[in-house]
Protein backbone atom coordinates (compact mmCIF):
# COMPACT_ATOMS: atom_id res chain seq x y z
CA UNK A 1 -3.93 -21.93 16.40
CA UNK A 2 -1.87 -21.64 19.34
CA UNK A 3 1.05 -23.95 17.62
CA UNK A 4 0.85 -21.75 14.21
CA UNK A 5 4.64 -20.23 15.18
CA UNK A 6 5.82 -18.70 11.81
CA UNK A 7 9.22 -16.89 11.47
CA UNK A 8 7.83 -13.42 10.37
CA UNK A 9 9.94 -10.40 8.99
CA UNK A 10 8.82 -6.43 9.10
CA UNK A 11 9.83 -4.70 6.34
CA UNK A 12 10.34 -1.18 6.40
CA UNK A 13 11.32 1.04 3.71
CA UNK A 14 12.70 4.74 4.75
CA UNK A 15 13.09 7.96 3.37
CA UNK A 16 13.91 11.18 5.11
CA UNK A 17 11.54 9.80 7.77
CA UNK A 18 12.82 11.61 11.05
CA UNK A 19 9.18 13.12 12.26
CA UNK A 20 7.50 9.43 11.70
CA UNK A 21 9.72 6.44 12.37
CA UNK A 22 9.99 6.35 15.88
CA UNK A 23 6.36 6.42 16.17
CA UNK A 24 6.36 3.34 14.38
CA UNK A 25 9.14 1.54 15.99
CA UNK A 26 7.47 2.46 19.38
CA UNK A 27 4.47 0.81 18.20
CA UNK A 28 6.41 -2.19 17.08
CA UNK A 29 8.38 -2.69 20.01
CA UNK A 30 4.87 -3.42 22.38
CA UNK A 31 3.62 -6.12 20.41
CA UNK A 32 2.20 -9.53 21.69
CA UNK A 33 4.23 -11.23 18.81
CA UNK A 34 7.56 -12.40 17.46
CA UNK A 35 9.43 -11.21 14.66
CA UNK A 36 12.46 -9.47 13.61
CA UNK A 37 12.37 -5.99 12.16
CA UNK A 38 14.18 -4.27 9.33
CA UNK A 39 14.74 -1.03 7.54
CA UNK A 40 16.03 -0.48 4.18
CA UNK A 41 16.92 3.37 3.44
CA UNK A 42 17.04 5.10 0.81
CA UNK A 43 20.01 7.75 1.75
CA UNK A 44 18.49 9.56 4.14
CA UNK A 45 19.21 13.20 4.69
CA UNK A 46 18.24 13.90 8.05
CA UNK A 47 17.96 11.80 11.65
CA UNK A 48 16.42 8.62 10.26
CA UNK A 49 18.85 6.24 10.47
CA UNK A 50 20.49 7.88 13.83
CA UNK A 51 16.65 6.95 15.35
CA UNK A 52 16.69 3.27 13.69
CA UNK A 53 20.12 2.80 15.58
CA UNK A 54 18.12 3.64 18.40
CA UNK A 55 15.79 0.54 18.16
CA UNK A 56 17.51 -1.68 15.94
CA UNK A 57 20.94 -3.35 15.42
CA UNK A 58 23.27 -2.28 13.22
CA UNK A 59 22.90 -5.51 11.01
CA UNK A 60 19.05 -5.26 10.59
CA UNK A 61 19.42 -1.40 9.04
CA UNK A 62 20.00 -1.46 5.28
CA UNK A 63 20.94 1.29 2.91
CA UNK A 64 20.80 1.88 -0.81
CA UNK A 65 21.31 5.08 -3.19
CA UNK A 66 17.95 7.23 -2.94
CA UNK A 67 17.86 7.35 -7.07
CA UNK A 68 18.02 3.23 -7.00
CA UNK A 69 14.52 3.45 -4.62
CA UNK A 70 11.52 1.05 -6.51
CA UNK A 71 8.29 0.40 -4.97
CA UNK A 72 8.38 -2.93 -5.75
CA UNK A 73 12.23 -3.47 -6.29
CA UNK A 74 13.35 -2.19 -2.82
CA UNK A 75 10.87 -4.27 -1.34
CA UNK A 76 12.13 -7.29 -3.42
CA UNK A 77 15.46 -6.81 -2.69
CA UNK A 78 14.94 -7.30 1.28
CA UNK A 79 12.91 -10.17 0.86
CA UNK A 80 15.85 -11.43 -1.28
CA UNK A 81 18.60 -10.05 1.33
CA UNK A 82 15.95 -12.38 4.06
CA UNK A 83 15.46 -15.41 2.45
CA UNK A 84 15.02 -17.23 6.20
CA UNK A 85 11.22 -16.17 7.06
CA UNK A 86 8.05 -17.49 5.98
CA UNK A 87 6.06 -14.43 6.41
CA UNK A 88 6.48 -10.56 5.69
CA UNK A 89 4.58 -7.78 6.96
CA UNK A 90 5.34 -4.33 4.79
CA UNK A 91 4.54 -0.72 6.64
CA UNK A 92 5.33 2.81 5.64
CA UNK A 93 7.13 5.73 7.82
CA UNK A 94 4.27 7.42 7.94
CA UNK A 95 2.11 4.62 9.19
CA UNK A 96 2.13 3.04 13.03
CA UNK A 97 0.19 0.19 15.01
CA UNK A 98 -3.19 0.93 15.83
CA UNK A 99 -3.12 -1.72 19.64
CA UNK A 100 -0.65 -4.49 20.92
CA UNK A 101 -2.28 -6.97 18.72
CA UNK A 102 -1.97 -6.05 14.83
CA UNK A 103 1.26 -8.09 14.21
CA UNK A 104 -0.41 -11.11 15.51
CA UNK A 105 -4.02 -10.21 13.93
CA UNK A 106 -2.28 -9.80 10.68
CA UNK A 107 -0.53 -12.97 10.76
CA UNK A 108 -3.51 -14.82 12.18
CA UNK A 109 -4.97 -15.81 8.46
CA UNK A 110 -2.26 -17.64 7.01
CA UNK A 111 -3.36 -19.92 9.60
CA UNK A 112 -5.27 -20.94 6.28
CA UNK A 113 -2.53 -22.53 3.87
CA UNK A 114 -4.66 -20.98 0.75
CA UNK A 115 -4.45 -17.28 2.41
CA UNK A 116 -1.10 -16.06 -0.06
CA UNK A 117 -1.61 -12.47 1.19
CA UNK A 118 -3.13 -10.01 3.86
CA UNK A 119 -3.92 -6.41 4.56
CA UNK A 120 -4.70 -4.62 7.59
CA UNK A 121 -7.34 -2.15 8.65
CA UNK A 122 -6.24 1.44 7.86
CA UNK A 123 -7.65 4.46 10.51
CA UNK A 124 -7.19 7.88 9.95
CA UNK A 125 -4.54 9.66 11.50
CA UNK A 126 -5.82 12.16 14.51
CA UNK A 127 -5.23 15.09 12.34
CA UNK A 128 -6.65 13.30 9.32
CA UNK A 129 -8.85 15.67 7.05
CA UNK A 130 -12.86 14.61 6.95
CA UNK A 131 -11.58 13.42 2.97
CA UNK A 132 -9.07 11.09 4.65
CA UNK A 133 -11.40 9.98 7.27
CA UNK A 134 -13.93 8.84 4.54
CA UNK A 135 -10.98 7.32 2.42
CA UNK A 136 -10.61 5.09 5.31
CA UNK A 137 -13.97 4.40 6.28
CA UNK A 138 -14.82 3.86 2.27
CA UNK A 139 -11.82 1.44 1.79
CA UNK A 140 -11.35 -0.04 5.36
CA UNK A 141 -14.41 -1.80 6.91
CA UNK A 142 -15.02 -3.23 9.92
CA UNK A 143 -16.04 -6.91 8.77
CA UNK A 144 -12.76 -9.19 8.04
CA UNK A 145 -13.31 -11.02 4.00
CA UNK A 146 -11.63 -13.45 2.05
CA UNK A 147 -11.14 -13.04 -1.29
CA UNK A 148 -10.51 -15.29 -4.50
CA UNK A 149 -10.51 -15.42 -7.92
CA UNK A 150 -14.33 -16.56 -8.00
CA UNK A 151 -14.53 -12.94 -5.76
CA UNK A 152 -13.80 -10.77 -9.33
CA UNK A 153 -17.77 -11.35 -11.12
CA UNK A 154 -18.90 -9.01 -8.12
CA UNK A 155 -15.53 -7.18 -6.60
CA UNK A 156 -14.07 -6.94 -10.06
CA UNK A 157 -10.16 -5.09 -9.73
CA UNK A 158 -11.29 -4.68 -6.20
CA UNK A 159 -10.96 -8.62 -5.63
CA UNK A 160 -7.08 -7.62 -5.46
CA UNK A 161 -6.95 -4.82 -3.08
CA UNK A 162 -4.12 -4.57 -0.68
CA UNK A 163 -1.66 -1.74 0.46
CA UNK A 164 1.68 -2.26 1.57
CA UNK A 165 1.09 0.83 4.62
CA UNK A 166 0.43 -2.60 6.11
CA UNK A 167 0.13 -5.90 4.97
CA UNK A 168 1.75 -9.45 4.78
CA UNK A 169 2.40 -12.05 2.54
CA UNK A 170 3.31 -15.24 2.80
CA UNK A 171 6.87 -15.90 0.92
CA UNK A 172 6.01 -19.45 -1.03
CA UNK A 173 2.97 -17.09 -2.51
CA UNK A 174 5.32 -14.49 -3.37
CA UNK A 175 8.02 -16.67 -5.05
CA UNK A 176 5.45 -18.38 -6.66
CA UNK A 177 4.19 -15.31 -8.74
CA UNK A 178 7.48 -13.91 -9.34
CA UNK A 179 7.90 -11.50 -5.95
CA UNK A 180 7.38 -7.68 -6.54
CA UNK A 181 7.73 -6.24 -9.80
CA UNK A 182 10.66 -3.46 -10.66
CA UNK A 183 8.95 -2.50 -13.28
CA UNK A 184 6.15 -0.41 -12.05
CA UNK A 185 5.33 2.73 -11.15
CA UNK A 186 3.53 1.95 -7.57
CA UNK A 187 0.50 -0.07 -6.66
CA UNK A 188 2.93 -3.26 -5.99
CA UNK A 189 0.99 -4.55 -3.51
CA UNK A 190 -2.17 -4.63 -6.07
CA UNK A 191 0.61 -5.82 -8.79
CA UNK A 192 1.40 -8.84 -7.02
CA UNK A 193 -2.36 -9.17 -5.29
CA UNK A 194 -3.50 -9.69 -8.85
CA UNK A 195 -0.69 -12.78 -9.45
CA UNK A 196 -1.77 -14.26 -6.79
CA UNK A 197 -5.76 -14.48 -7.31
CA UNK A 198 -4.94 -15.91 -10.72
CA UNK A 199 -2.87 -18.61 -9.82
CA UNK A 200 -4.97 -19.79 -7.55
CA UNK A 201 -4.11 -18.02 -3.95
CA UNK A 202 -6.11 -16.14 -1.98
CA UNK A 203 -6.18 -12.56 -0.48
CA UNK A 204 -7.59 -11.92 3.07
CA UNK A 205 -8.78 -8.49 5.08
CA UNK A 206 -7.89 -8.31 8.60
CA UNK A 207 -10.16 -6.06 9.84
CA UNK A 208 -8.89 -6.59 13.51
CA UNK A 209 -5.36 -5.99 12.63
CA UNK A 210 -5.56 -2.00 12.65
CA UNK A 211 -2.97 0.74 11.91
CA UNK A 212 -3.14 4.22 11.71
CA UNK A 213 -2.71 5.94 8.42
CA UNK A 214 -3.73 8.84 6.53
CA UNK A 215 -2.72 11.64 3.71
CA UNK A 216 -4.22 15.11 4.01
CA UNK A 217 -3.96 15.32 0.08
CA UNK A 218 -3.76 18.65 -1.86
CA UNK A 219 -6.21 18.53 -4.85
CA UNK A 220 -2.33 18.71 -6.31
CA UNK A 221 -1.62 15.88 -4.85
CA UNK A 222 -4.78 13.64 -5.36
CA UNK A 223 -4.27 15.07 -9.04
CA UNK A 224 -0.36 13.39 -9.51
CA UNK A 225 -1.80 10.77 -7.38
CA UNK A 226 -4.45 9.21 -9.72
CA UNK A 227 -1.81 10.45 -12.96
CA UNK A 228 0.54 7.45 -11.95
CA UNK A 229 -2.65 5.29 -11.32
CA UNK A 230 -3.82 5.78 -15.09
CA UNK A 231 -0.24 4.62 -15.90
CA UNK A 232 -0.61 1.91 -14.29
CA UNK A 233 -3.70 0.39 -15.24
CA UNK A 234 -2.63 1.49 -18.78
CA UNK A 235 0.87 -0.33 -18.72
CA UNK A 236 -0.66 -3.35 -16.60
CA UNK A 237 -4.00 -3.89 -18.55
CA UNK A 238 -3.66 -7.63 -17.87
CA UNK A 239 -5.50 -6.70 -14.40
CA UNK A 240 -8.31 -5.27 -15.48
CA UNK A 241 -8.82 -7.80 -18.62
CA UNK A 242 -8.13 -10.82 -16.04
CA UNK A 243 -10.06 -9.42 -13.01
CA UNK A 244 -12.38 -6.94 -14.73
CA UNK A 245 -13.14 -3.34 -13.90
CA UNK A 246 -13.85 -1.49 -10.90
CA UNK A 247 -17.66 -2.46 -10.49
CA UNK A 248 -18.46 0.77 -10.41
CA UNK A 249 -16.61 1.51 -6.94
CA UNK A 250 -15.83 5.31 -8.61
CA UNK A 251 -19.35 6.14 -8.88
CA UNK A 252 -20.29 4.11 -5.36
CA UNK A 253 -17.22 6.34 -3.83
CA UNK A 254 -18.29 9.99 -4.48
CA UNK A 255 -21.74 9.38 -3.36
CA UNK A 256 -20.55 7.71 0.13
CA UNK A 257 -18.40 10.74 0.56
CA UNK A 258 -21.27 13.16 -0.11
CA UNK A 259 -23.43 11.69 1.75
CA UNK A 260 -20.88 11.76 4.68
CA UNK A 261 -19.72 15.43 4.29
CA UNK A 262 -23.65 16.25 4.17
CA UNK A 263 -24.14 14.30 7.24
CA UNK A 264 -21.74 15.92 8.87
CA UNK A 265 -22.97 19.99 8.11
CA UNK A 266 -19.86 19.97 5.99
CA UNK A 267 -21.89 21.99 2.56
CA UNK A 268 -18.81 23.48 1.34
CA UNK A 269 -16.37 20.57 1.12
CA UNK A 270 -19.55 18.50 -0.34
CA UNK A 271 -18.83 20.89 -3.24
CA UNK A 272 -15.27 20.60 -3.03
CA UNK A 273 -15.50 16.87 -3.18
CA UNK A 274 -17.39 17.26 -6.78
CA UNK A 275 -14.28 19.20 -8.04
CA UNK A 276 -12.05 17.09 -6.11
CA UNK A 277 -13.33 13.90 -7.28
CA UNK A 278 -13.85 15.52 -11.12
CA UNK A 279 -9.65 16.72 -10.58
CA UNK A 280 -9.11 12.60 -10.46
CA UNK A 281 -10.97 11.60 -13.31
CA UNK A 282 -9.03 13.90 -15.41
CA UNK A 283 -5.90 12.58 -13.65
CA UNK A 284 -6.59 9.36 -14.22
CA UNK A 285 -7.67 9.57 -17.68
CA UNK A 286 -4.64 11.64 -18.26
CA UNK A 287 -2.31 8.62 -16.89
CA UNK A 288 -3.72 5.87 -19.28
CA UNK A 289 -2.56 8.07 -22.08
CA UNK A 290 0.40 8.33 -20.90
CA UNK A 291 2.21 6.80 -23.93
CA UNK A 292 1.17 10.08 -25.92
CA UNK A 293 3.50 12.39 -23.42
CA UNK A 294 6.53 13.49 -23.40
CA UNK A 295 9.30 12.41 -20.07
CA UNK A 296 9.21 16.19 -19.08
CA UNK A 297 4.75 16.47 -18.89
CA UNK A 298 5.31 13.14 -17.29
CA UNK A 299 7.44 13.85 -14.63
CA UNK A 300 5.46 17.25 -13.63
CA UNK A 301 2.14 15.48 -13.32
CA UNK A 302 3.35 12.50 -11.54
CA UNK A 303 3.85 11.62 -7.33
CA UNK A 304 6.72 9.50 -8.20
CA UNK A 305 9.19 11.72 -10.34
CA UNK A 306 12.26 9.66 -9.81
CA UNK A 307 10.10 6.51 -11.78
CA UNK A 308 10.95 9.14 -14.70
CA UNK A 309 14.62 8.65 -14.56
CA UNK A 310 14.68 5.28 -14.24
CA UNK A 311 15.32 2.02 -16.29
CA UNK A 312 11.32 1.76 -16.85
CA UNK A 313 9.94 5.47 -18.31
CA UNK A 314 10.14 4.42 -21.58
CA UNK A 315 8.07 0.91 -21.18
């Protein structure tokens, strides 16, 4: 494995990101790896791109008109603007490098030719909330997988899960199944996760290759949050016809998080979680009926209001 020398891209997508980025960048810059970092930003306001400048060269710093910001597109658009690397690892602002060795334990499955994508191993953030620290332990194990198409009779939609916080994929993969989709409203990483499981790829977990990232969500926000999932599953129900449904990961969810707010003496957020966890069911339904709307309900319910302005609101 020691000769397995890819060229490998990190792809970094900004907004407003003053309080975060160096934090990341810092945590980039120690890595036992190779590879050349970039930012694309979408107009910041504040002292993001004065602290990129800091770390990066001019030429590696990108900038586009905050309303022309996509989840997939932006991300599409430096992979297009980079054609020269056969690898690219995606992370937020908000996220940052758990140890020295992520970059490389990220890359290390593409060792395996059939490997078209990977994710990393999310922690929670110190100040994370004991609902983000579940999240994390619920979605984030500590055993490494490898998942195919064969994968979806048991795993079902969760065959394809990946988050672009931190994650890599191999560029022949990602040409191959059309690279990220415009069209969406997030969940690009699952978009394209999906692509690749049916045509044949397959999607590893790197559960040494750790980060740290978390959301203290409002009930609010877990509210918009699972709104723009229901539109998604409702405008892209190719994944859940090809891949099937959940597998009952909802139901398997609330009780792990129960179970570890009881555990823990915490009573009174083991009721919030049933309200919480009701709030997203009604979100979520809400979303995949999303056709029966108006723009202006839309917009208020939803995390990403600018996807309301765009090209796409009307699909």
């Amino acid at each position: 494995m020691s000769s397995f020398k890819p060229r490998v891209a990190c792809i970094i997508p900004t907004y407003n990101g003053e309080k975060e980025l160096e934090r990341l960048l810092r945590s980039l810059e120690i890595q036992n790896e190779e590879f050349d970092t970039y930012i694309i930003d979408s107009s910041s306001t504040d002292g993001t791109l004065a602290i990129a400048l800091r770390y990066l060269p001019a030429s590696s710093i990108h900038s586009i008109p905050s309303i022309e910001f996509n989840h997939g597109g932006t991300r599409q658009l430096m992979v297009d603007k980079i054609p020269d690397y056969e690898f690219y690892i995606f992370l937020t602002q908000d996220a940052y490098l758990d140890n020295q060795e992520s970059i490389k334990e990220i890359i290390a499955p593409f060792f395996n030719k059939a490997i078209g994508a990977v994710c990393g191993r999310q922690l929670p953030h110190d100040n994370a909330n004991a609902f983000a620290i579940h999240a994390r332990l619920f979605n984030y194990p500590r055993t490494s997988n490898v998942r195919g198409l064969e994968n979806t009779t048991e795993l079902g939609i969760k065959a394809a899960f990946i988050s672009n916080s931190f994650a890599g994929y191999r560029r022949e993969a990602l040409v191959a199944v059309g690279g990220f989709p415009r069209h969406v409203i997030f969940a690009e990483d699952m978009y394209v996760a999906a692509r690749m499981l049916q045509s044949g790829w397959r999607i590893a977990y790197a559960a040494s290759a750790t980060c740290k990232h978390s959301h203290n969500y409002s009930v609010g926000e877990e509210f918009k949050r699972y709104f723009d999932m229901g539109v998604f599953h409702a405008r892209e129900k190719w994944i859940r016809q090809s891949l099937g449904g959940a597998g009952g990961e909802g139901v398997k969810f609330v009780r792990s998080e129960l179970r570890f707010l009881i555990q823990k003496k915490l009573v009174i957020l083991a009721f919030q979680s049933l309200f919480r966890n009701a709030t997203k069911i009604l979100a979520y339904k809400l979303g995949q009926c999303e056709k029966y709307l108006p723009i202006k309900i839309k917009t208020r319910l939803s995390m990403y209001r600018r996807y309301w302005q765009g090209p796409y609101a009307a699909q």
